[in-house]
C-alpha atoms as a PDB file:
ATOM      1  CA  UNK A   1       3.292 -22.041   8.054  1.00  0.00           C
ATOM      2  CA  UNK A   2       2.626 -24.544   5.638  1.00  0.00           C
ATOM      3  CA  UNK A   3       4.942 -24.604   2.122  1.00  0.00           C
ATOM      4  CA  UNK A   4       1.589 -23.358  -0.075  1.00  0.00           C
ATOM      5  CA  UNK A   5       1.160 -20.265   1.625  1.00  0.00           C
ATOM      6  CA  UNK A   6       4.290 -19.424   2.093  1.00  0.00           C
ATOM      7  CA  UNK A   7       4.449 -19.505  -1.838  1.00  0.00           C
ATOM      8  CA  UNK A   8       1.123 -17.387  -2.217  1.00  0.00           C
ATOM      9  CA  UNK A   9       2.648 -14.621   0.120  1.00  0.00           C
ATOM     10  CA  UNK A  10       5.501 -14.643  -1.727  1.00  0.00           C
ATOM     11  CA  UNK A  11       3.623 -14.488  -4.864  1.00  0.00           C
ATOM     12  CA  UNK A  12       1.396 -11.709  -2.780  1.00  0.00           C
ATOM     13  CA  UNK A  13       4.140  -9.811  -1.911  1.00  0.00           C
ATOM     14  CA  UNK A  14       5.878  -9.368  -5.402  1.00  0.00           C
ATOM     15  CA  UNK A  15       4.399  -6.135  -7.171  1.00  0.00           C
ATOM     16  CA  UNK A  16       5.052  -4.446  -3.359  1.00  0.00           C
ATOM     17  CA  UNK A  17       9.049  -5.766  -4.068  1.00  0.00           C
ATOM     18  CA  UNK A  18       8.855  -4.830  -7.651  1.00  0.00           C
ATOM     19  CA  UNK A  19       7.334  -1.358  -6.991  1.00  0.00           C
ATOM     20  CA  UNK A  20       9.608  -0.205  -4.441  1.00  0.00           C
ATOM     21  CA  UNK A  21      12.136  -1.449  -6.629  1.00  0.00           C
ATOM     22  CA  UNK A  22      10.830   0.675  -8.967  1.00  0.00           C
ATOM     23  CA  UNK A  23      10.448   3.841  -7.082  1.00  0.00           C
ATOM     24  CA  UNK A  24      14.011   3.236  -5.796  1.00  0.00           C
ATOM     25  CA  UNK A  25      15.883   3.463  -8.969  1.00  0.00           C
ATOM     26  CA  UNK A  26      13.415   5.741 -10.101  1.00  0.00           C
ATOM     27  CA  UNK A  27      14.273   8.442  -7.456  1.00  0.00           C
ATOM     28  CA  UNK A  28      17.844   7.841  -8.232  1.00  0.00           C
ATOM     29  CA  UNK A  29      18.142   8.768 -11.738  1.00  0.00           C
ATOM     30  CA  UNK A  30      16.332  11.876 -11.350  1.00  0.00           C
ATOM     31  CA  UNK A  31      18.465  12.795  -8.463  1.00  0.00           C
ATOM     32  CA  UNK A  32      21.189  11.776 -10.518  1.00  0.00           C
ATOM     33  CA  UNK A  33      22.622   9.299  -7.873  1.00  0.00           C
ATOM     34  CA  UNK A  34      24.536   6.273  -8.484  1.00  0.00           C
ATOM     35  CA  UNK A  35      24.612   3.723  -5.946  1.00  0.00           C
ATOM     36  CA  UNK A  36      27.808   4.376  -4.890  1.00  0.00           C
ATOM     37  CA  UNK A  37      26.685   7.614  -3.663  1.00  0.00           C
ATOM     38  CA  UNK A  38      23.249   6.234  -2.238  1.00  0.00           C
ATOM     39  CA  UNK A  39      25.483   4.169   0.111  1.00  0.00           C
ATOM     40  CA  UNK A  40      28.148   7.108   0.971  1.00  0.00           C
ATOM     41  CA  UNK A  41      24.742   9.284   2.230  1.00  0.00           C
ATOM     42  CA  UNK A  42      23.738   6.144   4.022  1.00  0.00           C
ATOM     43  CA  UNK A  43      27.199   5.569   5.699  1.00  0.00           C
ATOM     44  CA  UNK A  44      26.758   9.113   6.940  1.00  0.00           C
ATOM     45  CA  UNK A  45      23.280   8.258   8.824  1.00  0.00           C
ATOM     46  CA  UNK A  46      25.707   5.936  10.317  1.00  0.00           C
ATOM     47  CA  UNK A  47      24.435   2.960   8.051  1.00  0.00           C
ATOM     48  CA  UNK A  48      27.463   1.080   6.217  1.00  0.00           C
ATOM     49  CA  UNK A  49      26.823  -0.926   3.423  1.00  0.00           C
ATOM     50  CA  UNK A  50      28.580  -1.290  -0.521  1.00  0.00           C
ATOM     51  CA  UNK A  51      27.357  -0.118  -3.537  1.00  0.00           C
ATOM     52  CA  UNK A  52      27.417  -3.423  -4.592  1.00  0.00           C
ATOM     53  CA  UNK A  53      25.465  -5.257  -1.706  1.00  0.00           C
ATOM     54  CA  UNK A  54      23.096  -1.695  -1.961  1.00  0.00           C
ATOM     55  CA  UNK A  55      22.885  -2.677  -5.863  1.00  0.00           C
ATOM     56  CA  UNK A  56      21.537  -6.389  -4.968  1.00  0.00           C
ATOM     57  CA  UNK A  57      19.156  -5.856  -2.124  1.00  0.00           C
ATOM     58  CA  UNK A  58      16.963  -2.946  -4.347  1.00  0.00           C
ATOM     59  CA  UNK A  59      17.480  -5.201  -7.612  1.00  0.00           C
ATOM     60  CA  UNK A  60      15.544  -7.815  -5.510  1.00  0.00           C
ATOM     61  CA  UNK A  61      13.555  -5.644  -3.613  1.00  0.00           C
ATOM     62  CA  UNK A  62      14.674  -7.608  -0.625  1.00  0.00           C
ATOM     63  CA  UNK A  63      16.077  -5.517   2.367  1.00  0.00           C
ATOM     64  CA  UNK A  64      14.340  -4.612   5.680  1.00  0.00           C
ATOM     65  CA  UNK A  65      12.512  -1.868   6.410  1.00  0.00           C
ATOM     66  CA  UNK A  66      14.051   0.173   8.282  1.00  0.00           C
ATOM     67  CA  UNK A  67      16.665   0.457   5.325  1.00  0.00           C
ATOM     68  CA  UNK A  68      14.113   1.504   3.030  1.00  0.00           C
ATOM     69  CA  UNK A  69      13.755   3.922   5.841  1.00  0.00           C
ATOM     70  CA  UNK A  70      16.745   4.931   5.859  1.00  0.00           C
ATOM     71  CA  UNK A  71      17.266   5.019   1.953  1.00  0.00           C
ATOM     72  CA  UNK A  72      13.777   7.022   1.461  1.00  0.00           C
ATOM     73  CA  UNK A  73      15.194   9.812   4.366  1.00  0.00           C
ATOM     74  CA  UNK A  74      18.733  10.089   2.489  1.00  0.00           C
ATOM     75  CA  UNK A  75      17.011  10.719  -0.739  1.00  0.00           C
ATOM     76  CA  UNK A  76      14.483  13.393   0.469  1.00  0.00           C
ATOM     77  CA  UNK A  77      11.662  11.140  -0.388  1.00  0.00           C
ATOM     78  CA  UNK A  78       9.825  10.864   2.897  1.00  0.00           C
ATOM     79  CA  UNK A  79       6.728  12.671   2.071  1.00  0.00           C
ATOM     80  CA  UNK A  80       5.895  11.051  -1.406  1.00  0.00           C
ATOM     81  CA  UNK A  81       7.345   7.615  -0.904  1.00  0.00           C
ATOM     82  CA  UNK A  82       4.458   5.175   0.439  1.00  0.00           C
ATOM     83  CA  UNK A  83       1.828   7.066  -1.609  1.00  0.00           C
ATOM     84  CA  UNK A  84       4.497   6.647  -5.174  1.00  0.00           C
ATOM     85  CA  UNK A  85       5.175   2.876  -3.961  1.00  0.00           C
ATOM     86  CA  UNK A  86       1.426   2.114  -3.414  1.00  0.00           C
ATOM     87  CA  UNK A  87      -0.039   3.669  -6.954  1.00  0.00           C
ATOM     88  CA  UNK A  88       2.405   1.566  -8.475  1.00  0.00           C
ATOM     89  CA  UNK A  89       1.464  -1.531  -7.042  1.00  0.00           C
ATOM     90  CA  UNK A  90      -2.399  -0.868  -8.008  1.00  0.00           C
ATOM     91  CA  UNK A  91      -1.205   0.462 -11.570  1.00  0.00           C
ATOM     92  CA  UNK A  92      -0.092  -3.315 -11.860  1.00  0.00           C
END
């Protein structure tokens, strides 16, 4: 892939990383979560990873999917999630 597109995907890709971002910590406050607790209900789907690493990856909006998988099932999200995520990118 040459350098240029790479930059336009990544440019591309941003609201998608900013709105699940946004849904993320969204879903958290009114559940009343902090991430330390996000990653304890993830450790018990058998997925370990710190608050702090947890913290980093949604503050960037960079982590795979199957964690936001994994994150949307452990917060009871799974029916609302993609349809939330996507009106917030075309809100943008």
């Amino acid at each position: 892939m040459e350098p240029e597109q790479s930059i336009n995907n990544r440019r591309s890709l941003a609201p998608y990383k900013q709105a699940i971002t946004r849904y993320i910590r969204a879903a958290m406050v009114l559940k009343g979560l902090k991430y330390s607790a996000l990653a304890d209900r993830l450790t018990h789907k058998g997925v370990v990873i710190t608050p702090e690493n947890l913290r980093s990856k949604v503050s960037k909006g960079m982590f795979s999917s199957d964690l936001l998988a994994a994150i949307v099932d452990v917060l009871g999200l799974e029916e609302d999630a993609m349809r939330e995520i996507l009106k917030l990118v075309r809100s943008d």
